[in-house]
Protein backbone atom coordinates (compact mmCIF):
# COMPACT_ATOMS: atom_id res chain seq x y z
CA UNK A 1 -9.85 -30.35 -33.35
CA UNK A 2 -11.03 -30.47 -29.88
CA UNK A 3 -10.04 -27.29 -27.52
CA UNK A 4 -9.24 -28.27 -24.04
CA UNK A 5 -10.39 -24.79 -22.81
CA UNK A 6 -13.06 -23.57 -20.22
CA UNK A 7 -15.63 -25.98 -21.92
CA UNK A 8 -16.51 -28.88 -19.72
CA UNK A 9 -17.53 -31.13 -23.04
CA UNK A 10 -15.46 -31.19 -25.68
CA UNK A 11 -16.39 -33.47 -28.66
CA UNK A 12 -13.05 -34.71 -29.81
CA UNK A 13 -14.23 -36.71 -32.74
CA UNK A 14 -18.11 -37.30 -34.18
CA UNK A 15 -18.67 -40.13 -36.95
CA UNK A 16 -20.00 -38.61 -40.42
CA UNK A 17 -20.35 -41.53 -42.70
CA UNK A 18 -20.27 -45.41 -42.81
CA UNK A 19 -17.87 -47.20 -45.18
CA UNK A 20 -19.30 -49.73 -47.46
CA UNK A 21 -16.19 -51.13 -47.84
CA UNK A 22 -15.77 -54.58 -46.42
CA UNK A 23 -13.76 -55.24 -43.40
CA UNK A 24 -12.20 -58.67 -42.93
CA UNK A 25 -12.55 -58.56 -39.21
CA UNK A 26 -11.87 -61.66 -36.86
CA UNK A 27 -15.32 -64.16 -35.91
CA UNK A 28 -17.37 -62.93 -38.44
CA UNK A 29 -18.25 -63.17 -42.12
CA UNK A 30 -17.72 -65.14 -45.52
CA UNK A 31 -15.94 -68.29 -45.67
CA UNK A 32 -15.36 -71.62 -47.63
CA UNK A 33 -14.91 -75.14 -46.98
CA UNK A 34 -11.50 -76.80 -47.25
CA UNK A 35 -12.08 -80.91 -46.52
CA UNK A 36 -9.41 -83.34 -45.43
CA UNK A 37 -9.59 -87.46 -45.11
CA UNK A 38 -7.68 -87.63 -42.02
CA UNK A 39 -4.78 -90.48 -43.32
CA UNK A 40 -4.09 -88.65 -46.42
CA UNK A 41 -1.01 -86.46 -47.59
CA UNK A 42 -2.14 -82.59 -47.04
CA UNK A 43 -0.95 -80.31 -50.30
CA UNK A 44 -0.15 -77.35 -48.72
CA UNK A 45 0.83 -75.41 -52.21
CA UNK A 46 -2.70 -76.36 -53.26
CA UNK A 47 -3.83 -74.96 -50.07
CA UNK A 48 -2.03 -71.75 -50.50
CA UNK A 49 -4.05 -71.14 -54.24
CA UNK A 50 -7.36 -71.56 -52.89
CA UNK A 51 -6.90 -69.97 -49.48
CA UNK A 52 -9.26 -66.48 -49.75
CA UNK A 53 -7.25 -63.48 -48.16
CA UNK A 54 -10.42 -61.61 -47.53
CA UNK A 55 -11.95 -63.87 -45.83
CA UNK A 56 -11.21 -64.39 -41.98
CA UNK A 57 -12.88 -67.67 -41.69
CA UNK A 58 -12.59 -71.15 -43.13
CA UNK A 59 -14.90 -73.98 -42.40
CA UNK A 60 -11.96 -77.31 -41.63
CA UNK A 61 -14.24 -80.54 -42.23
CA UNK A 62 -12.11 -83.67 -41.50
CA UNK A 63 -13.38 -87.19 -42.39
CA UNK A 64 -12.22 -89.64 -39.94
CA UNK A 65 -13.64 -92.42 -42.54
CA UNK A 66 -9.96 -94.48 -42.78
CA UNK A 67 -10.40 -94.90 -38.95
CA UNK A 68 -13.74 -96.06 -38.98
CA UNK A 69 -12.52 -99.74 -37.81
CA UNK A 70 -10.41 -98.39 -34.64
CA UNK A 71 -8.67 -96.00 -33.21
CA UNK A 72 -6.56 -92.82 -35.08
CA UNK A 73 -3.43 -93.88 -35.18
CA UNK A 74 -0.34 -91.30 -34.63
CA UNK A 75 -0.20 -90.15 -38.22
CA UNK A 76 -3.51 -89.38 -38.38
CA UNK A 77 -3.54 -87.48 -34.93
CA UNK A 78 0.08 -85.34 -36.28
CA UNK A 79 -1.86 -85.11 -39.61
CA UNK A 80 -4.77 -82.89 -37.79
CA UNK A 81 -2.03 -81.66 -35.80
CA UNK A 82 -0.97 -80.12 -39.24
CA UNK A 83 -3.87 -79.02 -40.30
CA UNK A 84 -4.30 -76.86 -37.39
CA UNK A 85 -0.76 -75.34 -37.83
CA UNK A 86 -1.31 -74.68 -41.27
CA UNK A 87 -4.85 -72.27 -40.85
CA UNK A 88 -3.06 -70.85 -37.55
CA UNK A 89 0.24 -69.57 -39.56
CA UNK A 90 -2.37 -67.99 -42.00
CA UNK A 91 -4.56 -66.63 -38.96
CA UNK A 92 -7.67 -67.90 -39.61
CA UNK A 93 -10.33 -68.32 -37.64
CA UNK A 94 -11.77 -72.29 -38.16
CA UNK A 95 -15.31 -73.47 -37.65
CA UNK A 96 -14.55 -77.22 -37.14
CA UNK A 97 -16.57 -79.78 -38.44
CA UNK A 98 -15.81 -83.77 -37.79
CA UNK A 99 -17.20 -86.47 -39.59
CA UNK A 100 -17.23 -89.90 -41.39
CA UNK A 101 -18.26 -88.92 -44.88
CA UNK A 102 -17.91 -86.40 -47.44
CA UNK A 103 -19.89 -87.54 -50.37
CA UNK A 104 -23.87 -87.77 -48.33
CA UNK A 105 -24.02 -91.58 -47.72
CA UNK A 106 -22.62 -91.65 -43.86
CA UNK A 107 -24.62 -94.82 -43.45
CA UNK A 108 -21.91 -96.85 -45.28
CA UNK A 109 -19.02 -94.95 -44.14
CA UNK A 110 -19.82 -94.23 -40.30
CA UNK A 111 -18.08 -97.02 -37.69
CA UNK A 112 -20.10 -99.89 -36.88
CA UNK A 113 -19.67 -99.18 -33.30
CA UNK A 114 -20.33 -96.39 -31.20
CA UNK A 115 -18.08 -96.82 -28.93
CA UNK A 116 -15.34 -96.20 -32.08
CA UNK A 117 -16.87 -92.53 -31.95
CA UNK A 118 -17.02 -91.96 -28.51
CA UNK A 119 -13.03 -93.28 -28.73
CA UNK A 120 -12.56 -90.64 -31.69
CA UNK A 121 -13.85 -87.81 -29.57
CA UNK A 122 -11.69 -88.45 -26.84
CA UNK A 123 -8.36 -88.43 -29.01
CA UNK A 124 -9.36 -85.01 -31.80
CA UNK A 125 -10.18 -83.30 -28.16
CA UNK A 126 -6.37 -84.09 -27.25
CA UNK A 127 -5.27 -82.49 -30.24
CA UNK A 128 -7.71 -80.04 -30.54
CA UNK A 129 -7.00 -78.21 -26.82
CA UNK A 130 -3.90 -77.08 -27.85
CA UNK A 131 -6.09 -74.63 -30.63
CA UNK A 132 -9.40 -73.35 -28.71
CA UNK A 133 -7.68 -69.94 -29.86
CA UNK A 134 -8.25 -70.94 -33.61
CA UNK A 135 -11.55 -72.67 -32.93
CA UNK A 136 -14.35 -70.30 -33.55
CA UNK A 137 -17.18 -73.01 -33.15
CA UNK A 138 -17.61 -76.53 -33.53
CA UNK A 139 -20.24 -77.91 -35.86
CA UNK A 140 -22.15 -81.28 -34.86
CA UNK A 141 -21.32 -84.31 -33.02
CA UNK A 142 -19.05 -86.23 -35.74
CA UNK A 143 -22.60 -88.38 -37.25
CA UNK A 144 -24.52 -87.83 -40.32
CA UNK A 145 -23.85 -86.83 -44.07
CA UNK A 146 -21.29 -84.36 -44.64
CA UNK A 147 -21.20 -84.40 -40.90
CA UNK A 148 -24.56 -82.56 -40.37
CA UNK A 149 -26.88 -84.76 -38.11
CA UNK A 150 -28.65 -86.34 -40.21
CA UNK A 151 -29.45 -89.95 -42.52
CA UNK A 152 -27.30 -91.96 -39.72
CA UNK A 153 -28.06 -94.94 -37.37
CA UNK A 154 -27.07 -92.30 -34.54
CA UNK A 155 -29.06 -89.44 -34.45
CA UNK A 156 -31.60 -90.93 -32.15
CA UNK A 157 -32.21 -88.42 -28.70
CA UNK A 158 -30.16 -90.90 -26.87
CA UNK A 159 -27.27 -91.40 -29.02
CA UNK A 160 -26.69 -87.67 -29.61
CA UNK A 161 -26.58 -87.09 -25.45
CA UNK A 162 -24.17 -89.90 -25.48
CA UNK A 163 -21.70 -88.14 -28.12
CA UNK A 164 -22.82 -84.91 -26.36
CA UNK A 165 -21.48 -85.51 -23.38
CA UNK A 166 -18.47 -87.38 -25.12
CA UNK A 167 -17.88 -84.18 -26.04
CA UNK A 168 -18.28 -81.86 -23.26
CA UNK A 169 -16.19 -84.32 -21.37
CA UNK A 170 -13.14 -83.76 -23.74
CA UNK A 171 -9.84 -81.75 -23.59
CA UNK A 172 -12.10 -79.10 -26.51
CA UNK A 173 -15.01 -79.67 -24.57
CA UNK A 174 -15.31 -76.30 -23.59
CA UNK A 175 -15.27 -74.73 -26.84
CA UNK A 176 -18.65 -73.54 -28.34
CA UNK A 177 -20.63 -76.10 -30.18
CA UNK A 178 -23.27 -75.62 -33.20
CA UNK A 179 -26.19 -77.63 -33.81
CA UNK A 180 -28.31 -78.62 -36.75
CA UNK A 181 -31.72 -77.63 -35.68
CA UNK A 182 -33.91 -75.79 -32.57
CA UNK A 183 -34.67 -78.85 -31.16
CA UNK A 184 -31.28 -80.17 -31.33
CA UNK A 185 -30.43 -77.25 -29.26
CA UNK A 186 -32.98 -77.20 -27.16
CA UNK A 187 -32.56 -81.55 -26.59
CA UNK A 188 -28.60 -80.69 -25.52
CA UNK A 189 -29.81 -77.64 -23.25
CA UNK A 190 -31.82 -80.29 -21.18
CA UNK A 191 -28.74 -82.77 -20.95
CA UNK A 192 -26.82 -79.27 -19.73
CA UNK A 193 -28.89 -79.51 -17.05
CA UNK A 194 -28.36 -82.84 -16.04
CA UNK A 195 -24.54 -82.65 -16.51
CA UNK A 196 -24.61 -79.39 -14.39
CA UNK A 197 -26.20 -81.12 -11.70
CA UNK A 198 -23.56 -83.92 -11.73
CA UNK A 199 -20.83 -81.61 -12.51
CA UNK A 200 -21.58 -78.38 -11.26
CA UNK A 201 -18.05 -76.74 -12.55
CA UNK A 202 -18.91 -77.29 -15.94
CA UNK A 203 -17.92 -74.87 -18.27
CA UNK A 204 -19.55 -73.24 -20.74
CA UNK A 205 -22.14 -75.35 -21.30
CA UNK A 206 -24.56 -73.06 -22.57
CA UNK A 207 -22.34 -72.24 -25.66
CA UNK A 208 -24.64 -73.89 -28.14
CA UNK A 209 -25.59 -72.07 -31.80
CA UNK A 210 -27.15 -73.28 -34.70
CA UNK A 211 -25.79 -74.37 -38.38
CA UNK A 212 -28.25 -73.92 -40.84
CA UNK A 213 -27.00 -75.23 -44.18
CA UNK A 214 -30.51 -74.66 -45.80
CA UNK A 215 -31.33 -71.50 -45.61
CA UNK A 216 -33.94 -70.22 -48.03
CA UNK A 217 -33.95 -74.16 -49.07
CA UNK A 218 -37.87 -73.80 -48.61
CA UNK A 219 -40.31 -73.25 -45.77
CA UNK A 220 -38.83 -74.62 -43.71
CA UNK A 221 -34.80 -74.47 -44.72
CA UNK A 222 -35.27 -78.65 -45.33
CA UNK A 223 -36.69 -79.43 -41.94
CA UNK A 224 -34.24 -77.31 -39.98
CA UNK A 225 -37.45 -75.82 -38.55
CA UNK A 226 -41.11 -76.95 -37.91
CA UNK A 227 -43.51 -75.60 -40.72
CA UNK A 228 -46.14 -75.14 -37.30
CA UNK A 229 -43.55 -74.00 -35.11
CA UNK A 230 -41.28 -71.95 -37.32
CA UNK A 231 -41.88 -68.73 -35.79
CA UNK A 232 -41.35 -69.80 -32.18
CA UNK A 233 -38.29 -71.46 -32.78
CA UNK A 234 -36.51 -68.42 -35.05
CA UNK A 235 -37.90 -66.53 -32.07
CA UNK A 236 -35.63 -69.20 -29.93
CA UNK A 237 -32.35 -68.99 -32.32
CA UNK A 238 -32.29 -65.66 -31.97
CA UNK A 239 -32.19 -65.44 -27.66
CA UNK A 240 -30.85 -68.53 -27.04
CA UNK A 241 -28.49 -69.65 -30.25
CA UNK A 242 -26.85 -65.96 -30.77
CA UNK A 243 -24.50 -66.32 -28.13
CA UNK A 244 -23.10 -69.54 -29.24
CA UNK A 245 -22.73 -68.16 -33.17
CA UNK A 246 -25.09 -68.65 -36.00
CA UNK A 247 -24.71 -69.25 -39.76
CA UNK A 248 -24.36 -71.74 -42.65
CA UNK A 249 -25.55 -71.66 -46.02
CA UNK A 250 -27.72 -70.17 -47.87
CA UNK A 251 -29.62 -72.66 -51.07
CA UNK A 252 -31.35 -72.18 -54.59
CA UNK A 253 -35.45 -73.07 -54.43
CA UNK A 254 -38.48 -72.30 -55.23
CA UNK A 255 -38.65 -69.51 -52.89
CA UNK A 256 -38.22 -66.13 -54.37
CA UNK A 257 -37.60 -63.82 -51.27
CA UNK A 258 -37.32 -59.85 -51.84
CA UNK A 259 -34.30 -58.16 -51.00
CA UNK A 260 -35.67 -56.78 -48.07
CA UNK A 261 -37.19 -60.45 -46.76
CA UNK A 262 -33.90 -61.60 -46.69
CA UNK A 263 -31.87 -58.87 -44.66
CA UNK A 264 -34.52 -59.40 -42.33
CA UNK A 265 -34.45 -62.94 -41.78
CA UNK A 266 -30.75 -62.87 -41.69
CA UNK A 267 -30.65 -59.95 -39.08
CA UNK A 268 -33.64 -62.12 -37.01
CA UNK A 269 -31.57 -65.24 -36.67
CA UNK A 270 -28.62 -62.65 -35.97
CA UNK A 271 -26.12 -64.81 -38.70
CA UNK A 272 -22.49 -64.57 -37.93
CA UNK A 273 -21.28 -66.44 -41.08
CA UNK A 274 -21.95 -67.90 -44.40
CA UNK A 275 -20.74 -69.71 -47.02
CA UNK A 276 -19.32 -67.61 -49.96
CA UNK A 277 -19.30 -70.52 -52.67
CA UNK A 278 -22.77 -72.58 -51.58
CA UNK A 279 -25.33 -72.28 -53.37
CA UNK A 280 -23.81 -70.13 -56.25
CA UNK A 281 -27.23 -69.86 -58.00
CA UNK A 282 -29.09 -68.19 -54.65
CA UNK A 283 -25.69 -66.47 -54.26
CA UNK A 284 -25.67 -64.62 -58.00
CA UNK A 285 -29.22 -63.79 -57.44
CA UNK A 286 -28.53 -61.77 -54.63
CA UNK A 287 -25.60 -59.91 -56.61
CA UNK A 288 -28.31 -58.79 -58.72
CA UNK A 289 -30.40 -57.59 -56.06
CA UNK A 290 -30.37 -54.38 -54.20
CA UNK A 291 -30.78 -53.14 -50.75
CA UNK A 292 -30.86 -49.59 -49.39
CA UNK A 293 -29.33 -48.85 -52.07
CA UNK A 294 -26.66 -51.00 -52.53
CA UNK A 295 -25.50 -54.35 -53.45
CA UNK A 296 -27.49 -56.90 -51.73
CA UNK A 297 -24.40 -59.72 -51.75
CA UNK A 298 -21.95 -56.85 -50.74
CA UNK A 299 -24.38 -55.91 -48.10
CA UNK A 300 -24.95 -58.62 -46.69
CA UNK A 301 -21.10 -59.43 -46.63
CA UNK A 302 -20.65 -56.11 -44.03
CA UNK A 303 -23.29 -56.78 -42.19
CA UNK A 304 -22.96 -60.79 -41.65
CA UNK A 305 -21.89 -60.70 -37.48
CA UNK A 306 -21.31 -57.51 -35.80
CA UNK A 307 -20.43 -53.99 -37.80
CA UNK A 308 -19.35 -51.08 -35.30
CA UNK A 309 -18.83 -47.53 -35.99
CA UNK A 310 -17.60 -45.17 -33.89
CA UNK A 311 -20.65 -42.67 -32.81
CA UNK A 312 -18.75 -40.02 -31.15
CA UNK A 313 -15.64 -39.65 -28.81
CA UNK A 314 -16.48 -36.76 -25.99
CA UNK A 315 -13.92 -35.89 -23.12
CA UNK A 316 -16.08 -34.37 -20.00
CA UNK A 317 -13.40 -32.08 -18.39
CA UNK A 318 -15.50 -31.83 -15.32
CA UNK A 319 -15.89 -35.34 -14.75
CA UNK A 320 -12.28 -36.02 -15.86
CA UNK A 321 -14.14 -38.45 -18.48
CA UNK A 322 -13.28 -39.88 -22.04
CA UNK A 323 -16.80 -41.35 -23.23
CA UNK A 324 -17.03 -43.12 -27.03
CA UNK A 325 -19.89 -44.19 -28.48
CA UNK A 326 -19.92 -47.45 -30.89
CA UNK A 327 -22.92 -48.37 -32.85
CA UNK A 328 -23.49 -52.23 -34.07
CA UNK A 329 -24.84 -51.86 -36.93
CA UNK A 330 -24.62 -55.70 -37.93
CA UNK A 331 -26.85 -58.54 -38.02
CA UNK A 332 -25.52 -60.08 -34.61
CA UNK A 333 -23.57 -58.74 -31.43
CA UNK A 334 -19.64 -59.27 -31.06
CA UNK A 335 -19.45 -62.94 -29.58
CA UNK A 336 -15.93 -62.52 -28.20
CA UNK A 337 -14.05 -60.73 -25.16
CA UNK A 338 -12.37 -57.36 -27.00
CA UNK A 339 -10.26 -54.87 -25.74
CA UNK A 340 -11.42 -51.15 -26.48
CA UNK A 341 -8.09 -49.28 -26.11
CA UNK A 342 -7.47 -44.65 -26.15
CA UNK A 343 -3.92 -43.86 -26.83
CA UNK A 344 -2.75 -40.46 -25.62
CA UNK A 345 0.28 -38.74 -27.27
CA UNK A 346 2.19 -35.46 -26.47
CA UNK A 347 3.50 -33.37 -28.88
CA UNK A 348 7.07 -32.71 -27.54
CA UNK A 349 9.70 -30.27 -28.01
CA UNK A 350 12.28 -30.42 -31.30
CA UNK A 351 15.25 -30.24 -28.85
CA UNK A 352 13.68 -32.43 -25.78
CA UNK A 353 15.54 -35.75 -25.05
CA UNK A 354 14.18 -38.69 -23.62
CA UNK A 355 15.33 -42.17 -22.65
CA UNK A 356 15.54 -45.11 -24.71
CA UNK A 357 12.56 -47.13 -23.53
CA UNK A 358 9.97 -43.52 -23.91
CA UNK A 359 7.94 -44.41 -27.23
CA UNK A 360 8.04 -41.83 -29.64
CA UNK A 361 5.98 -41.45 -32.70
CA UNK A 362 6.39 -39.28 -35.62
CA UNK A 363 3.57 -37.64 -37.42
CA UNK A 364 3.89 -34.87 -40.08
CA UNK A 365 7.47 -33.91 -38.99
CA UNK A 366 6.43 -33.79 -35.41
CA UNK A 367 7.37 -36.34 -32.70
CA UNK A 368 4.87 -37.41 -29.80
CA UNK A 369 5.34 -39.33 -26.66
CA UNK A 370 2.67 -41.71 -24.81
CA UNK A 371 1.18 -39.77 -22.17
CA UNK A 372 -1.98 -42.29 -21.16
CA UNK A 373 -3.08 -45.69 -22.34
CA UNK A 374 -6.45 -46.44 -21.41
CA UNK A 375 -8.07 -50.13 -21.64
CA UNK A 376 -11.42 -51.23 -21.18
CA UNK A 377 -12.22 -55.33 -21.84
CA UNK A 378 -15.41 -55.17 -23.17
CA UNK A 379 -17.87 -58.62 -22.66
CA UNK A 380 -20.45 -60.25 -24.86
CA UNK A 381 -22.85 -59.85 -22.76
CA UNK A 382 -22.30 -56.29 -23.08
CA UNK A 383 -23.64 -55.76 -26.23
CA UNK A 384 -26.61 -57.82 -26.21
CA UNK A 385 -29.98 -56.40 -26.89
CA UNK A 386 -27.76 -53.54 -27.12
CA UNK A 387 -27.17 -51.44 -30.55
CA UNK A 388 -25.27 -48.45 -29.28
CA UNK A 389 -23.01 -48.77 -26.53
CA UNK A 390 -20.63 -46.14 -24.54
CA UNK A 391 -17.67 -46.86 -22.65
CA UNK A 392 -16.14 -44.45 -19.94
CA UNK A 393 -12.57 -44.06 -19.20
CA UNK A 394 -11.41 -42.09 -16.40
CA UNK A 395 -8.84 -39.79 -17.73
CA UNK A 396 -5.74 -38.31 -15.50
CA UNK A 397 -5.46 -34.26 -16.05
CA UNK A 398 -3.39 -33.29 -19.03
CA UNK A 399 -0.90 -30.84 -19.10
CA UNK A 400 -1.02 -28.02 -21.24
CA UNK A 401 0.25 -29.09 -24.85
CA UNK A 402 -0.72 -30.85 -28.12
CA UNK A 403 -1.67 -33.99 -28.36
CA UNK A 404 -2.92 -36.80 -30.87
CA UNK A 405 -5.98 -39.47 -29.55
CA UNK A 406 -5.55 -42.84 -31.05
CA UNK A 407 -8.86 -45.51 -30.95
CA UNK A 408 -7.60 -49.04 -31.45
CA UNK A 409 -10.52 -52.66 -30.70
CA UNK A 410 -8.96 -55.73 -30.65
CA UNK A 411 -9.79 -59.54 -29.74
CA UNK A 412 -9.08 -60.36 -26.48
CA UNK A 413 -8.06 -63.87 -27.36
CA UNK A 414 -5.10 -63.41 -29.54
CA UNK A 415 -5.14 -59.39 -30.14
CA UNK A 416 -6.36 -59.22 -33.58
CA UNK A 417 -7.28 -55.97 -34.40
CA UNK A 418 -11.00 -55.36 -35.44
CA UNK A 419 -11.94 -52.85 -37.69
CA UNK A 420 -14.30 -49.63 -37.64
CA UNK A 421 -16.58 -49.29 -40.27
CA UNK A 422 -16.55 -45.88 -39.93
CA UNK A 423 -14.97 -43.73 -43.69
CA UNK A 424 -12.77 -41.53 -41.19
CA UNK A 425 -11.26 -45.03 -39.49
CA UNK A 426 -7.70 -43.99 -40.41
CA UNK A 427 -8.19 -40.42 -38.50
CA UNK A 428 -9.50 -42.57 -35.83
CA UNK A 429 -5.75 -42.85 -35.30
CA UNK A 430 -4.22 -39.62 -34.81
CA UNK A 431 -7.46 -37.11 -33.65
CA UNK A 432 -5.33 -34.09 -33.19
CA UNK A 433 -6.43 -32.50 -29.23
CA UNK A 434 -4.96 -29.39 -27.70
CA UNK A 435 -4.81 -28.77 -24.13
CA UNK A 436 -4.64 -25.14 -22.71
């Protein structure tokens, strides 16, 4: 309990322990993939047994191989239009992935035309503006097997600007976009450049990541690097991809990394995300593996993205200050606007009345009324490079009573509340302060 006395500091609350439970908090961490052929009747009772509670994210892959001849016709538009609905009533959060096969031979399945594609883009970006809330990332630009850039007629440097700026130009063109490799990244950064220069309202152009759906595949995670340039371009995911979300999946090989090998490379290339069912065999390994102490799958799991404990809350009386300290402690910073909220509540009198719209809370037989609600948004650019990070709120004088501090984080986007990893997180919610 924190004494609102003479003392000009008074730390109301200072973090003990981390949790190693796992927290299914929004953007981040495991998920699966759930394909559709775009033209065929969606089971959503099917859905509904495979759909993973504890896991935020799902990867939506939709082959647009029936339209390969022409254009999507209405039913296949209203059947993405579904899709959508369905992951949005179950409030996930979708990495998006288009293509024209599902079964690795896109050369036989992919239009004969690429002005088919470019038509394609145009019409998924009408559907998919009305769900930029639900889209955490796009992956590729709709060519290759399984979608991923690669053994197709159009994944030449040219081509890829072409469906590039197909792309950007669309109603979801301002949603961030993932990549298959460094120089992939690094090819659309230049044609940023030259759109900016034609278009100098662009938006977020510069909201490019990387999928890497090799990862420990070999050397060189199957060409997603060079093997004489590898270190200069995970140097280059990690400052220029971060922002834009990184992750994929993780393979079986010949490489035999140790526990701590992996954490590292993970944490380097700052991974948001990975696949909880691909490869099973690399996957099983690391459930045998330890780290720190603990589980390496399970620790991997809390760490994948951004993991923040509360530090310390401390009210300068002096300053009329609230300060709290939060400490990432995950592999990558929080990629999304959030909304750092302090909720101030005065213990009031048994026999006090108060108006209908006054919120009143109970707690242990005793009833409290808001006195302050404080609100910071909080940017992504504020926590890069950054580990620890302390946000001041200017707090109004209290009069002399009891009170109860409540911390609350939530995404900015659609409010969903995130999660402190913190073993005390539930007395994060009712810090008991006295003011005298």
């Amino acid at each position: 309990m924190g004494l609102f006395g003479k003392k000009t500091e008074i730390a109301i609350f200072a973090g003990k322990k981390e949790s190693e439970a796992p927290l299914c908090n929004p953007g981040r961490g495991w998920y699966q993939i759930y394909p559709f052929y775009l033209g065929e009747d969606m089971d959503e009772a099917q859905l509904d047994t495979t759909l993973q509670k504890d896991e935020k994210i799902v990867l939506v892959e939709v082959s647009l191989e029936y339209y390969r001849e022409g254009e999507i016709d209405t039913a296949g538009l209203d059947h993405l239009h579904r899709i959508c609905q369905y992951f949005r009533r179950n409030e996930k959060d979708m990495i998006l992935r288009f293509c024209y096969d599902l079964k690795g031979a896109a050369v036989d399945t992919e239009p004969s035309h690429l002005d088919t594609i470019l038509t394609h883009i145009r019409q998924v970006g009408e559907v998919m503006g009305a769900y930029r809330r639900e889209v955490l990332i796009m992956q590729g630009l709709f060519v290759g097997n399984w979608g991923e850039m690669h053994s197709s007629r159009y994944t030449t440097d040219s081509t890829l600007c072409k469906l590039y700026r197909a792309f950007r130009e669309s109603n979801m063109g301002d949603l961030f976009l993932a990549l298959r490799t460094p120089d992939r990244v690094k090819l659309m950064q230049k044609e940023n450049e030259k759109i900016l220069r034609e278009r100098p309202d662009a938006k977020n152009l510069f909201g490019l990541g990387l999928f890497d759906d090799a990862i420990f595949g070999d050397d060189t995670d199957l060409g997603t690097f060079h093997p004489d340039s590898k270190e200069e371009e995970l140097t280059f995911v990690a400052e220029q991809c971060a922002m834009g979300s990184v992750g994929g999946e993780v393979l079986g090989g010949s490489l035999t990394p140790s526990a701590e090998e992996i954490v590292n490379r993970l944490r380097r290339m700052r991974v948001t995300y990975l696949n909880s069912r691909h490869d099973l065999k690399r996957l099983d390994s690391f459930k045998k593996m330890t780290f720190e102490k603990k589980n390496l799958y399970d620790y991997i799991g809390n760490h994948l993205g951004y993991r923040l404990f509360v530090r310390q809350i401390l009210w300068k009386k002096k300053q009329g200050e609230l300060s709290v300290t939060i400490e990432n402690r995950g592999f990558c910073d929080l990629l999304e606007k959030s909304v750092l909220r302090v909720m101030i509540y005065r213990k009031i009198m048994e026999d006090s009345v108060y108006k209908n719209e006054v919120k009143i809370r109970e707690y242990e037989g005793s009833r409290f009324m808001l006195e302050q609600r404080l609100e910071q948004i909080l940017a992504p650019a504020e926590w890069k490079e950054k580990n620890v990070l302390t946000v001041t709120f200017a707090l109004d004088t209290l009069p002399k009573g009891q009170y109860l501090l409540s911390l609350e984080m939530f995404r900015r986007k659609d409010q969903c509340r995130i999660v402190f990893a913190n073993v005390e997180k539930d007395v994060l919610e009712r810090l008991p302060m006295t003011q005298s």
